[in-house]
N, C-alpha and C. Protein backbone atom coordinates (compact mmCIF):
# COMPACT_ATOMS: atom_id res chain seq x y z
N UNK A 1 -2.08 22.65 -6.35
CA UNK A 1 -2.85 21.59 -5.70
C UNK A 1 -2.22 20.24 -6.02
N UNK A 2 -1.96 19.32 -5.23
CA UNK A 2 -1.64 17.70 -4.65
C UNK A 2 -3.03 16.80 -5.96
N UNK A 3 -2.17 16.19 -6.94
CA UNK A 3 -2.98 15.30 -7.75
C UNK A 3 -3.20 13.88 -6.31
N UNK A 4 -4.50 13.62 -6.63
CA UNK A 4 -5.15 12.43 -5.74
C UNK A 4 -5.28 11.44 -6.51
N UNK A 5 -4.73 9.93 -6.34
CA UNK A 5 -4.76 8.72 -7.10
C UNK A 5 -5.70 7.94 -6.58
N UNK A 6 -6.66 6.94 -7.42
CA UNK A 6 -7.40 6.25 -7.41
C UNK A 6 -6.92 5.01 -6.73
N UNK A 7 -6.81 4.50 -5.80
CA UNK A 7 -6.27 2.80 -6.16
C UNK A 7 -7.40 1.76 -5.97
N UNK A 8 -7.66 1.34 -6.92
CA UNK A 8 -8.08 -0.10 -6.85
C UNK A 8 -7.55 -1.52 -7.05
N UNK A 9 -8.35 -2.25 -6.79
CA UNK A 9 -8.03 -4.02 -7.15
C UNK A 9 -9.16 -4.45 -7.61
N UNK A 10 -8.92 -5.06 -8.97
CA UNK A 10 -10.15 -5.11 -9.95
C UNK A 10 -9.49 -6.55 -10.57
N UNK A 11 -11.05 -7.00 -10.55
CA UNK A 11 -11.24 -8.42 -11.94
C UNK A 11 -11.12 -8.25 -12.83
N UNK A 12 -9.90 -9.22 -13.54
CA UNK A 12 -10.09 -9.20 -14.88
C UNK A 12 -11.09 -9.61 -15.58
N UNK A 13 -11.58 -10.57 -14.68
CA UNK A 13 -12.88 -11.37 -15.55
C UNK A 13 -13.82 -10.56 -15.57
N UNK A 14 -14.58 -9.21 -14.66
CA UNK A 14 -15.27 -8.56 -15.07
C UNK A 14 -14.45 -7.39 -14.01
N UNK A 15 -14.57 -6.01 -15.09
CA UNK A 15 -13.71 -4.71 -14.66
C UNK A 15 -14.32 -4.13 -13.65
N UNK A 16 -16.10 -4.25 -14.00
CA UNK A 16 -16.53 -3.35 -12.66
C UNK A 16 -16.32 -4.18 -11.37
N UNK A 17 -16.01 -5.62 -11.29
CA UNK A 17 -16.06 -6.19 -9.83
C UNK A 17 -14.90 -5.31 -9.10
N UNK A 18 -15.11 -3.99 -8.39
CA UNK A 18 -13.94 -3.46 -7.49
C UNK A 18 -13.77 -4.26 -5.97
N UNK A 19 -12.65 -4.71 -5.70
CA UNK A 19 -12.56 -5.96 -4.38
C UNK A 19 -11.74 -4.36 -3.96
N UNK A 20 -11.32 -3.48 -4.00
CA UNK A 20 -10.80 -2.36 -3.00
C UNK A 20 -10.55 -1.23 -4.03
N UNK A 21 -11.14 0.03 -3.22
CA UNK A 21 -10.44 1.45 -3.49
C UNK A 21 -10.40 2.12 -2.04
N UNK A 22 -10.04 3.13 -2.68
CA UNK A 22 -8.50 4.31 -1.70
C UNK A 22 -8.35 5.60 -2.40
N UNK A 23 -8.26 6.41 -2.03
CA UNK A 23 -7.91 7.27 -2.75
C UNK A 23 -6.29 8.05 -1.42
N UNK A 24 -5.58 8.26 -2.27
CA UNK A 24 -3.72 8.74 -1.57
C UNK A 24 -4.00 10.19 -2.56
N UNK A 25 -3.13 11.39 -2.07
CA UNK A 25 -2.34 12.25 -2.52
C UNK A 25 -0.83 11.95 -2.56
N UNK A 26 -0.27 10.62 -1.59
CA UNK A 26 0.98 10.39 -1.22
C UNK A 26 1.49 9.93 -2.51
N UNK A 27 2.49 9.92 -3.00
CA UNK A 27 3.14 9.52 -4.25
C UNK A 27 3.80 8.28 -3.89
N UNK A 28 4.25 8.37 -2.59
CA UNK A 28 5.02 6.90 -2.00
C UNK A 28 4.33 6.08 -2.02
N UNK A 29 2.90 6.09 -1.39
CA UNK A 29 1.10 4.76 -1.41
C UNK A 29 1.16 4.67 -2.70
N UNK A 30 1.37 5.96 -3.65
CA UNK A 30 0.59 5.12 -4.94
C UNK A 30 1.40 4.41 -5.52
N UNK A 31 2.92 4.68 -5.30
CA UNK A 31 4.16 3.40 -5.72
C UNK A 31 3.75 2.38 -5.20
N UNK A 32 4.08 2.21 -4.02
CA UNK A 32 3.97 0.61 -3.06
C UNK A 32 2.50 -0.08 -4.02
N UNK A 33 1.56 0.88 -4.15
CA UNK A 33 0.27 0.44 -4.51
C UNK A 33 0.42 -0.41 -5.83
N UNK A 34 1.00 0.59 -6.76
CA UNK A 34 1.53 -0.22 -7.80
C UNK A 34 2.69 -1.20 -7.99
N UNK A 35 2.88 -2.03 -6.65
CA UNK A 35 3.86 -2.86 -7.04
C UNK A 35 3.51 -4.12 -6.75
N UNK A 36 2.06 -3.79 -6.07
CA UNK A 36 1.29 -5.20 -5.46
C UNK A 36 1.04 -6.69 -6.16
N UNK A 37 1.75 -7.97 -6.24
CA UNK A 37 1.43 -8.39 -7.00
C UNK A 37 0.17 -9.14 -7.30
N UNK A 38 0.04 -9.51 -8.35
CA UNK A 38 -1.44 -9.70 -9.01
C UNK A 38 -1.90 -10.88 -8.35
N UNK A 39 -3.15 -11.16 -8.06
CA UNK A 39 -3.55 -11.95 -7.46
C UNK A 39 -4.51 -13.06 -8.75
N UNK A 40 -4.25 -14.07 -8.27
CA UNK A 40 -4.05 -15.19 -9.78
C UNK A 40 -5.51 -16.53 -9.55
N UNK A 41 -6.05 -16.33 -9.98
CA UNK A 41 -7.20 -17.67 -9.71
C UNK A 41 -6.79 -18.88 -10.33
N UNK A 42 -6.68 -19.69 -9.75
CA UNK A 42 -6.01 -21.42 -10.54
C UNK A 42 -7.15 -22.11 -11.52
N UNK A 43 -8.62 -21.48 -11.04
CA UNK A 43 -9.11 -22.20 -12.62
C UNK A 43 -9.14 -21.57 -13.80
N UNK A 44 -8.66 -20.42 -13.58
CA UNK A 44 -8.60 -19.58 -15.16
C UNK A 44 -7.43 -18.75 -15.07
N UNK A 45 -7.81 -17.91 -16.45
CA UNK A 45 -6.63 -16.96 -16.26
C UNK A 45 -6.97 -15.88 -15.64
N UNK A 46 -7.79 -15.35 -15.00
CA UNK A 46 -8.41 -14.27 -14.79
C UNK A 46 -7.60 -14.00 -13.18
N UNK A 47 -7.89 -12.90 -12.98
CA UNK A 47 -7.12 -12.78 -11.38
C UNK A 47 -7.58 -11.28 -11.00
N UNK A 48 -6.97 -10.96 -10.07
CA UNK A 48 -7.13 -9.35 -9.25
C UNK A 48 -6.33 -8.71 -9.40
N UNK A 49 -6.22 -7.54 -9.91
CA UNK A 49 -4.92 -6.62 -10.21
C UNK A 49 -4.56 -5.15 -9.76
N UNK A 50 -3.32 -4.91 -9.26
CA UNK A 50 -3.89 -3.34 -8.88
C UNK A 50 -4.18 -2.19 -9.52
N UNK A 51 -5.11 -1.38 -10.00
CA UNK A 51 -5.38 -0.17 -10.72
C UNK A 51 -5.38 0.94 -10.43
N UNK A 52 -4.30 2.07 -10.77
CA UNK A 52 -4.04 2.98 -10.86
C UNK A 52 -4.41 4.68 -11.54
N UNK A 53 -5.35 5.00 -10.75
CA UNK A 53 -5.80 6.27 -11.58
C UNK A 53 -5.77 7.72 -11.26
N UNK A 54 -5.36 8.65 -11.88
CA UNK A 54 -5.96 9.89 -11.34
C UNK A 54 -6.99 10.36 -10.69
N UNK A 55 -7.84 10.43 -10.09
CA UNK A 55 -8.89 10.96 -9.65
C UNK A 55 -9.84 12.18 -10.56
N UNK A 56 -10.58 11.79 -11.55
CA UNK A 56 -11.45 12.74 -12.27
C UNK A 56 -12.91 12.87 -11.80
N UNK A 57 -13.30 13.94 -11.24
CA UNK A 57 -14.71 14.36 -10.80
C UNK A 57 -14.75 13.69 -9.26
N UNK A 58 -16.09 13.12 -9.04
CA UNK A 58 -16.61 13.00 -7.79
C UNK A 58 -15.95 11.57 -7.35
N UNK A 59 -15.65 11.07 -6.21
CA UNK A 59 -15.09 10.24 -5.43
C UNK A 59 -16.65 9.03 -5.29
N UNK A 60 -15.62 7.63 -5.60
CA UNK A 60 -16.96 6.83 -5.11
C UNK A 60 -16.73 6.31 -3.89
N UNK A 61 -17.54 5.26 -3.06
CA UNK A 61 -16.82 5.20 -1.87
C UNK A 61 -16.19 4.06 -2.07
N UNK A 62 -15.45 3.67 -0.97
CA UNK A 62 -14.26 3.36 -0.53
C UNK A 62 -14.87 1.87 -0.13
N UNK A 63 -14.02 0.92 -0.74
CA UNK A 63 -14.07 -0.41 -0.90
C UNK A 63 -12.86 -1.23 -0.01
N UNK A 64 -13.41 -2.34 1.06
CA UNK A 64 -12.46 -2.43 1.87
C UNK A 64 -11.92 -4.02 1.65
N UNK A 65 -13.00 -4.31 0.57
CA UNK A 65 -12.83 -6.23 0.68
C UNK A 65 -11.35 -7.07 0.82
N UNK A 66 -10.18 -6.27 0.40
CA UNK A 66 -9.32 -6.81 0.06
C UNK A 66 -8.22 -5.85 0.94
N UNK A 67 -8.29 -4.99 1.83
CA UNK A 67 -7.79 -4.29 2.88
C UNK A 67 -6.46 -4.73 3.40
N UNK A 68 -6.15 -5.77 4.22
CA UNK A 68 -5.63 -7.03 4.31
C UNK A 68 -4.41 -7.34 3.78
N UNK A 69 -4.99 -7.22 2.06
CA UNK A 69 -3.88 -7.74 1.38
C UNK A 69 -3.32 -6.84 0.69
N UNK A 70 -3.67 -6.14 0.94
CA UNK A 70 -2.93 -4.25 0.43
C UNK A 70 -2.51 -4.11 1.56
N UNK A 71 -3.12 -3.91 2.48
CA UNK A 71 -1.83 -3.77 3.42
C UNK A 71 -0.59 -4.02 3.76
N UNK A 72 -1.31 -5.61 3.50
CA UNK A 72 0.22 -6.24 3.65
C UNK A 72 1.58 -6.40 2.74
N UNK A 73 0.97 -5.96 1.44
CA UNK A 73 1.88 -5.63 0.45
C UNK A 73 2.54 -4.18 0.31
N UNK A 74 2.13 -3.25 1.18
CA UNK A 74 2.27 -2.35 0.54
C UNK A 74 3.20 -1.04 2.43
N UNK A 75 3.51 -2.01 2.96
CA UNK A 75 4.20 -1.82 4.14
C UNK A 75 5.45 -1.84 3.88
């Protein structure tokens, strides 16, 4: 069986804020996924980053806020 990767884009300033998930079996999505660069807020240090996981147990749904800019990075 095909391992399934998590991808998200998550706050540093707080971990649960998820701005996008996905879930790929593709190994190529989850590269591009991980090469996205970090997205940076100018009044702090805090920013959006992409997160990378295996898939353990049940699937949550699918987060589109930031769609857009994964896309466009990852073409």
């Amino acid at each position: 069986m095909m391992p399934t990767w998590c991808l998200e884009m998550r706050s540093t300033a707080d971990w649960s804020d998820v701005r996008y998930r996905a879930y790929t079996s593709s190994v190529k999505r989850k590269m591009r996924f991980e090469q996205i660069p970090r997205i940076r807020f100018s009044d702090s240090e805090h920013g959006i980053v992409p997160v990378v996981g295996e898939k353990r147990g049940r699937r949550l749904p699918e987060i589109a806020v930031l769609r857009d800019y994964v896309e466009e990075h990852t073409r």
